[in-house]
N, C-alpha and C. Protein backbone atom coordinates (compact mmCIF):
# COMPACT_ATOMS: atom_id res chain seq x y z
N UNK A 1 -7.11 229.99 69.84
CA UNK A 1 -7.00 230.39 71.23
C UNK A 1 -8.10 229.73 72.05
N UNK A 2 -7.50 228.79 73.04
CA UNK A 2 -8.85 228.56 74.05
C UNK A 2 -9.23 229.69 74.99
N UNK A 3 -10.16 229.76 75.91
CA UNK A 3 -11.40 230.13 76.96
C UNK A 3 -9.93 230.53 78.00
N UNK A 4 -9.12 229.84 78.10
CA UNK A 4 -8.30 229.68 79.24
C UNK A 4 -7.52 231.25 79.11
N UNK A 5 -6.62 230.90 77.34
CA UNK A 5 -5.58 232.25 77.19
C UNK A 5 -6.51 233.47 76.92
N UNK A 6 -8.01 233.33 76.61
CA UNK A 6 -8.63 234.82 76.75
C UNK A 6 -9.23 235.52 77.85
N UNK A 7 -9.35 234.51 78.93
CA UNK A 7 -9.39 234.93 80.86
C UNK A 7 -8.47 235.75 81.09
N UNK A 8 -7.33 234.80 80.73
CA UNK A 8 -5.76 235.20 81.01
C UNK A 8 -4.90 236.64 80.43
N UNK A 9 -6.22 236.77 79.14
CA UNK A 9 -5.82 237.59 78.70
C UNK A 9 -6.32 239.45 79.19
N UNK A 10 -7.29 239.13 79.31
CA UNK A 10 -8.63 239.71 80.04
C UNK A 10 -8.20 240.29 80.97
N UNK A 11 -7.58 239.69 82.00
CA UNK A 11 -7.61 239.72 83.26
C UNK A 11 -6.33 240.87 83.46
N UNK A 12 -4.84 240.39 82.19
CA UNK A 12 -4.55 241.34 82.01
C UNK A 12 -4.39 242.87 82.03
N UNK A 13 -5.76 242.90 80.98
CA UNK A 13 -5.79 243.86 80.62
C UNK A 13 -6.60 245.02 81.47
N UNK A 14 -7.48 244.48 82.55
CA UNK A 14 -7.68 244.51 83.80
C UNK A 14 -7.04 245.29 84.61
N UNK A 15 -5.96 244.41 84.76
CA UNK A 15 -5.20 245.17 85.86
C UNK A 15 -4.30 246.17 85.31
N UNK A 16 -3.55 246.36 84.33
CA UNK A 16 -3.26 247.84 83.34
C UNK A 16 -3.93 248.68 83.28
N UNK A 17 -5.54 248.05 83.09
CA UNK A 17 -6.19 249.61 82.95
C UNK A 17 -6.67 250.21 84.58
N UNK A 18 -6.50 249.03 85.76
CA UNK A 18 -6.81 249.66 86.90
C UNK A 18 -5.60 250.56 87.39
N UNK A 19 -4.26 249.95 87.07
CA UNK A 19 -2.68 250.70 86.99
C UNK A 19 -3.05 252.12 86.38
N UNK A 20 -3.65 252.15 85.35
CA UNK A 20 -3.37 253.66 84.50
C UNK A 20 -4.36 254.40 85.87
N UNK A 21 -5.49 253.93 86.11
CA UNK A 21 -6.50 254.75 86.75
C UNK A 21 -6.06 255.27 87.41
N UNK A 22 -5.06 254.79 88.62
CA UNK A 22 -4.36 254.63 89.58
C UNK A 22 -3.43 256.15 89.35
N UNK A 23 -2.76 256.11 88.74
CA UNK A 23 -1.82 256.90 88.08
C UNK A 23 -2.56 258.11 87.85
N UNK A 24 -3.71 258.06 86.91
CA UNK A 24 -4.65 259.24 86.82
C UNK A 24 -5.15 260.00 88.05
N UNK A 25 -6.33 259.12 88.82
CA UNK A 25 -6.43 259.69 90.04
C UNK A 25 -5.67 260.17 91.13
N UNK A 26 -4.49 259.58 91.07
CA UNK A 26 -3.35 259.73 92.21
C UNK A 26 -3.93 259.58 93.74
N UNK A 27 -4.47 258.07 93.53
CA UNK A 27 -4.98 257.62 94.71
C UNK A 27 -5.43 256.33 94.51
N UNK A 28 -5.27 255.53 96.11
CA UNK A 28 -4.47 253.74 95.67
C UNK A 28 -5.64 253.32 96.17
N UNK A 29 -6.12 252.21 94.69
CA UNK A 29 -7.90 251.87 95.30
C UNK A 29 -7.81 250.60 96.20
N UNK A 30 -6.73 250.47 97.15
CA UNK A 30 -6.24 249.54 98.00
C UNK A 30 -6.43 249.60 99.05
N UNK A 31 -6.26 251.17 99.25
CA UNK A 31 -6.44 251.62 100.81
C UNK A 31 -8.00 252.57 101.60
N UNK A 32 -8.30 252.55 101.95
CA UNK A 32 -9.48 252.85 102.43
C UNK A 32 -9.38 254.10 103.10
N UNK A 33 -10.28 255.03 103.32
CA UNK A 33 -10.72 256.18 103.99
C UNK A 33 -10.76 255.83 105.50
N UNK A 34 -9.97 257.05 105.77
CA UNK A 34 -10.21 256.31 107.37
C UNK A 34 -11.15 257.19 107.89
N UNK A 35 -12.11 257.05 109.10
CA UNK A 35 -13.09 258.23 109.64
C UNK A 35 -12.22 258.66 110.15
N UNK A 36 -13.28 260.57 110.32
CA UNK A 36 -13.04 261.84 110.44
C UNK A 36 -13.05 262.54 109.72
N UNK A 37 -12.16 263.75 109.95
CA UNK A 37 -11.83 265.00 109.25
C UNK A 37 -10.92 264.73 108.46
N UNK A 38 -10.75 265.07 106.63
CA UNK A 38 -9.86 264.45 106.20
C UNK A 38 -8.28 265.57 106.78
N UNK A 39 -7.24 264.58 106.04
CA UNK A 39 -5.78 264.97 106.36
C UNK A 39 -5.97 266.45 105.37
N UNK A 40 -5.48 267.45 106.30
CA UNK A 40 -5.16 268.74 106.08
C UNK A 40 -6.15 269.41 105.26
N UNK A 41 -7.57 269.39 105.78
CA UNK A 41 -8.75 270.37 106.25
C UNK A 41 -8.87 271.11 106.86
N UNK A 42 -8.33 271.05 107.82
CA UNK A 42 -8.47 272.05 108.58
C UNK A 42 -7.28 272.46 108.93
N UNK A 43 -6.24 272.64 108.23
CA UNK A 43 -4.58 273.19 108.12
C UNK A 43 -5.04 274.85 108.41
N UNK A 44 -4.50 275.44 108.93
CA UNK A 44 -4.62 277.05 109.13
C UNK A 44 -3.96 277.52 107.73
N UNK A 45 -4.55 278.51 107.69
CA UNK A 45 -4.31 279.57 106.68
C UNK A 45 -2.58 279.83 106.30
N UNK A 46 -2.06 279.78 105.43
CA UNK A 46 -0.86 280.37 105.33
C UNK A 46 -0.49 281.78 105.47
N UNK A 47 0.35 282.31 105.89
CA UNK A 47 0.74 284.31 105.89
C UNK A 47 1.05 284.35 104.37
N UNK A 48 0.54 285.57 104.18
CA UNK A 48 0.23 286.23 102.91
C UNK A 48 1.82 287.20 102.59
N UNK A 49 1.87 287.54 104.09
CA UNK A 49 3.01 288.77 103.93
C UNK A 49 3.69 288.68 105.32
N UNK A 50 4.76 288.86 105.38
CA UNK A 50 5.24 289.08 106.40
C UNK A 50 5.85 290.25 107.60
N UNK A 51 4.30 291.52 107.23
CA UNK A 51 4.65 291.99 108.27
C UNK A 51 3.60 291.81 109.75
N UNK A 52 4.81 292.44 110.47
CA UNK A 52 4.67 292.05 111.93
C UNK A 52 3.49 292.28 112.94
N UNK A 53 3.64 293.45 112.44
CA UNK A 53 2.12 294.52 112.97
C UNK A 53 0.98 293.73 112.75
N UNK A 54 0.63 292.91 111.28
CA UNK A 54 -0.65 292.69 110.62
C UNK A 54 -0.74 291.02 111.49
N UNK A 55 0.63 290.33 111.92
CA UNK A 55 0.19 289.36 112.77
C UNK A 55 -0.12 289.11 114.11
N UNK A 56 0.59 290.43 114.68
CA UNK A 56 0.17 291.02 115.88
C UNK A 56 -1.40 291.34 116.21
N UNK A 57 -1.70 291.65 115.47
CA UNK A 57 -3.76 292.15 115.63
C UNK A 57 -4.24 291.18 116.11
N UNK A 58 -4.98 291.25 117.47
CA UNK A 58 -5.83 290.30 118.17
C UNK A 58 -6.97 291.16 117.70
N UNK A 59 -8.26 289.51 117.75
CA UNK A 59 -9.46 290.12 117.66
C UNK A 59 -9.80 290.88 119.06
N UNK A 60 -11.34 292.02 118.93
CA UNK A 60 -11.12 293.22 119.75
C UNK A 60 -12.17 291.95 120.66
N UNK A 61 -12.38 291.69 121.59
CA UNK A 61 -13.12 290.62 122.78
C UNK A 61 -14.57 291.85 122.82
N UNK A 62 -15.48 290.78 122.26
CA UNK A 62 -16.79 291.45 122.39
C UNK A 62 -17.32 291.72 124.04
N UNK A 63 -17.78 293.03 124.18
CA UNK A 63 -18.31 292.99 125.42
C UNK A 63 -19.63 293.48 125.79
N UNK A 64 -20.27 292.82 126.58
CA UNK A 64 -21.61 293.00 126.80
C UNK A 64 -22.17 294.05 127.53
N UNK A 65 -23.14 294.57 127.82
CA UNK A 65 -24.02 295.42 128.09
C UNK A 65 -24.29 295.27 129.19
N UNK A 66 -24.68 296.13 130.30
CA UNK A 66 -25.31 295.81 131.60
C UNK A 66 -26.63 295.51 131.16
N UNK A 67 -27.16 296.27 130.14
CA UNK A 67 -28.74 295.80 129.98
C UNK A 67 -28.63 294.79 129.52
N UNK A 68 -27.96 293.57 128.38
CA UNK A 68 -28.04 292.53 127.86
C UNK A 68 -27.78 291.64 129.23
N UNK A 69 -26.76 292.14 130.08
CA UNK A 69 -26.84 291.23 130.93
C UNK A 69 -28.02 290.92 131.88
N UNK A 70 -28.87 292.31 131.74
CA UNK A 70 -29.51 292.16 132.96
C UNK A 70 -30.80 291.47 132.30
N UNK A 71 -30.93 291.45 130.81
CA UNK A 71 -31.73 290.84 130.03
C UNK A 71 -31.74 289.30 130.63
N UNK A 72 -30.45 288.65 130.39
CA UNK A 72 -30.17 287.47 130.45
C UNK A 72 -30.48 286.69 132.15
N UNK A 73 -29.95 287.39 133.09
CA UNK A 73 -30.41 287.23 134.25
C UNK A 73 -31.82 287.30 134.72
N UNK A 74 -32.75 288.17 134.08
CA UNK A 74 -34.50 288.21 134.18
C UNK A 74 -34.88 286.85 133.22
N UNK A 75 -34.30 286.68 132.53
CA UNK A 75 -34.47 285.82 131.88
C UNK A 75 -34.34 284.23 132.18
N UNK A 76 -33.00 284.28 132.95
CA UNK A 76 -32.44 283.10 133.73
C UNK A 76 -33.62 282.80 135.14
N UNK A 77 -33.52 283.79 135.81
CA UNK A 77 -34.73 284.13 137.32
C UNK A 77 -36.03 283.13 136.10
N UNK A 78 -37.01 283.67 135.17
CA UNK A 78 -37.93 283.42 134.84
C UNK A 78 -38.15 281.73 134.74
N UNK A 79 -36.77 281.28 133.99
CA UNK A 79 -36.70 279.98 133.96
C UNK A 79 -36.98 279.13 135.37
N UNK A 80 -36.31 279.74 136.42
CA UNK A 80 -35.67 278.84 137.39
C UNK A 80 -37.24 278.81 138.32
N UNK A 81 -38.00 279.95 138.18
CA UNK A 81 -38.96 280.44 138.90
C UNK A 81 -40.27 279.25 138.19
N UNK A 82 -40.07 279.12 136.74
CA UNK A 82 -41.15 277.92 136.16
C UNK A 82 -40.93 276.81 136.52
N UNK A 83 -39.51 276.51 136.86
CA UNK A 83 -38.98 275.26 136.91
C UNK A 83 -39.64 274.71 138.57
N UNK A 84 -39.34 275.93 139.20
CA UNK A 84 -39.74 275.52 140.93
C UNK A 84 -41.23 275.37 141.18
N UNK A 85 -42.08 276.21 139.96
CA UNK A 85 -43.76 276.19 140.15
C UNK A 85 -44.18 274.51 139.72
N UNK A 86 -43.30 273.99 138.76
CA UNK A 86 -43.72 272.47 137.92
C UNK A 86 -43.46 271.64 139.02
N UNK A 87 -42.69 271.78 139.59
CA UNK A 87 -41.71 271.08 140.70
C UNK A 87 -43.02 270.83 141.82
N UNK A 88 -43.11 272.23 142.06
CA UNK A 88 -44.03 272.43 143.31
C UNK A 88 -45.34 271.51 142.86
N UNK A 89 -45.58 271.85 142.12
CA UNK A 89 -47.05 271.47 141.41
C UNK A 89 -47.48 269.76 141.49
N UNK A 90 -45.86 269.67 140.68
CA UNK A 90 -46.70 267.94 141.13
C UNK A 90 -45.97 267.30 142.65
N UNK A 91 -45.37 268.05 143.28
CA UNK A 91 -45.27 267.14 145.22
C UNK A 91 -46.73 267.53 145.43
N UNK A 92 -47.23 268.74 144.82
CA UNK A 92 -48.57 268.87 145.41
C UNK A 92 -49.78 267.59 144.96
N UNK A 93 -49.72 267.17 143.91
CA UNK A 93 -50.45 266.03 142.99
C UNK A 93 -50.25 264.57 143.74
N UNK A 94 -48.26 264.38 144.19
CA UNK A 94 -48.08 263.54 144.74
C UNK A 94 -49.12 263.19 146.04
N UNK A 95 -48.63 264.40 147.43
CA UNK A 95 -49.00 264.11 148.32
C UNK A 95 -50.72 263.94 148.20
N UNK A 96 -51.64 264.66 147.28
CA UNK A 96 -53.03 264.50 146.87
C UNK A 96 -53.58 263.44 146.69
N UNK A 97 -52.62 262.57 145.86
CA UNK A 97 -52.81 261.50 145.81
C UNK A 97 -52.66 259.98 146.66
N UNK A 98 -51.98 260.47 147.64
CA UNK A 98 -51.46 259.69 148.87
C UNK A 98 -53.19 259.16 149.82
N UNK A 99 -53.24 257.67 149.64
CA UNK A 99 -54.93 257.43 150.09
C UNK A 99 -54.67 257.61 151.76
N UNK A 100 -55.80 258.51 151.94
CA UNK A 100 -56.44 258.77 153.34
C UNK A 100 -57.00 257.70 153.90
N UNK A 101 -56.84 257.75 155.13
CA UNK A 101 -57.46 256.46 155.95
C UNK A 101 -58.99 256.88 156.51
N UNK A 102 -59.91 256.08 155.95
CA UNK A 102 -61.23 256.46 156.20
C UNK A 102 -61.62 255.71 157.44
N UNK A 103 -62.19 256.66 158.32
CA UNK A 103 -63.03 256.37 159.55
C UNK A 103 -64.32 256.06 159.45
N UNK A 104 -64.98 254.72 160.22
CA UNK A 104 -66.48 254.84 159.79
C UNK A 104 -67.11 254.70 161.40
N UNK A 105 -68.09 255.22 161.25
CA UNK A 105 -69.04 254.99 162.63
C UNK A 105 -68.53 253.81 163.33
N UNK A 106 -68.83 252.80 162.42
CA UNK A 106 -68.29 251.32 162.90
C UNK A 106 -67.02 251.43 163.87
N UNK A 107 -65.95 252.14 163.43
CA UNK A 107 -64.82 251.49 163.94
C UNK A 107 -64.85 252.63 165.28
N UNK A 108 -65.24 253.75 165.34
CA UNK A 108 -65.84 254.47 166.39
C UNK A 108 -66.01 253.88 167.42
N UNK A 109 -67.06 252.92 167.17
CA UNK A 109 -67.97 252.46 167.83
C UNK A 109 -66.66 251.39 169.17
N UNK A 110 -66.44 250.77 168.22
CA UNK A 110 -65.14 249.81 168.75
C UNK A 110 -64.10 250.49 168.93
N UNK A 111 -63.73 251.20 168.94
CA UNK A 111 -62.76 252.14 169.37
C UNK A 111 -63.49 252.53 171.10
N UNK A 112 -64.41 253.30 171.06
CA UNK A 112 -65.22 253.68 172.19
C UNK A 112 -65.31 252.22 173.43
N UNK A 113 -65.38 251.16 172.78
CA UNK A 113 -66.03 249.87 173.51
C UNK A 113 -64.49 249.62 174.26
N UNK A 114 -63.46 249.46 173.64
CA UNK A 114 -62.15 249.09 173.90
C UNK A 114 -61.51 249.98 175.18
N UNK A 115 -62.37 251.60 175.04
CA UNK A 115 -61.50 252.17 176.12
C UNK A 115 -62.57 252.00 176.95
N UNK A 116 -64.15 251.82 176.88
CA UNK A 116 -64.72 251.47 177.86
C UNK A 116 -64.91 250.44 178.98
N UNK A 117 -64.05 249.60 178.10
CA UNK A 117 -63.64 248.01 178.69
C UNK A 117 -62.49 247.77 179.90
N UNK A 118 -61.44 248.92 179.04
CA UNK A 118 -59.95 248.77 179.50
C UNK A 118 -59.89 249.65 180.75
N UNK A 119 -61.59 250.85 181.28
CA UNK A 119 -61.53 251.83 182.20
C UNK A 119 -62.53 250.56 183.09
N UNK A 120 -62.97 249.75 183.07
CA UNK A 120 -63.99 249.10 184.27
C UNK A 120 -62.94 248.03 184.83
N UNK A 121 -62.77 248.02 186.00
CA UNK A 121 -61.74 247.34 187.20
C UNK A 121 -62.60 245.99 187.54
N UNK A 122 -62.31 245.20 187.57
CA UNK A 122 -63.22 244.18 188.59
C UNK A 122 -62.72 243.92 190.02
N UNK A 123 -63.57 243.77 190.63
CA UNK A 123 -63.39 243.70 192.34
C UNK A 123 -63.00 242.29 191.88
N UNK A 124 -62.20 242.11 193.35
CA UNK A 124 -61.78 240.55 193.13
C UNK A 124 -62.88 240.05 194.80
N UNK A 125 -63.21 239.13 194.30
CA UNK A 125 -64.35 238.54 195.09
C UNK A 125 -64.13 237.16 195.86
């Protein structure tokens, strides 16, 4: 036997034993997983019995408390009340930081000269 008929042979035997696997697992190593949720995970429950009454039962709708509510609303206020102090806090930082225009004697001075200038008339001669 040459190299050639024991490839040939090989290769065979290969694909038979990937056939049996195939058969065993009952799933085709051809096709790929697709993303998500797999097919029928999340299928609903089957009925057990078929009476009417037992499929009729809605759940009872939870209901809340005036105090839980009023919990939740002091609670909500507290948030909204931190939120407006942070808020406030830095327009206050902003405008703080906004540079002031500094006055010095100097410009006083020329300031003063300009309206003293612009108030003396000259006679015309």
């Amino acid at each position: 036997m040459n190299t050639g008929d024991i490839i040939f042979a090989i290769d065979a035997e290969i694909a038979q034993l990937q056939k049996v696997k195939t058969l065993l697992t009952d799933t085709d190593l051809t096709t790929k997983r697709k993303p998500g949720r797999p097919t029928g995970a999340g299928a609903p429950k089957r009925a057990t019995s078929f009476n009417p009454v037992e499929f009729a039962k809605k759940s009872a709708r939870r209901i809340m408390s005036a105090e839980g509510r009023a919990k939740i609303a002091a609670a909500q206020r507290a948030r909204w009340a931190k939120s407006k102090r942070v808020a406030k806090k830095t327009a206050n930082k902003a405008a703080s930081a906004l540079p002031r225009k500094v006055v010095t004697a100097k410009a006083i001075a020329q300031k003063a000269a300009q309206v003293k200038n612009s108030r003396v008339v000259k006679k015309p001669e």
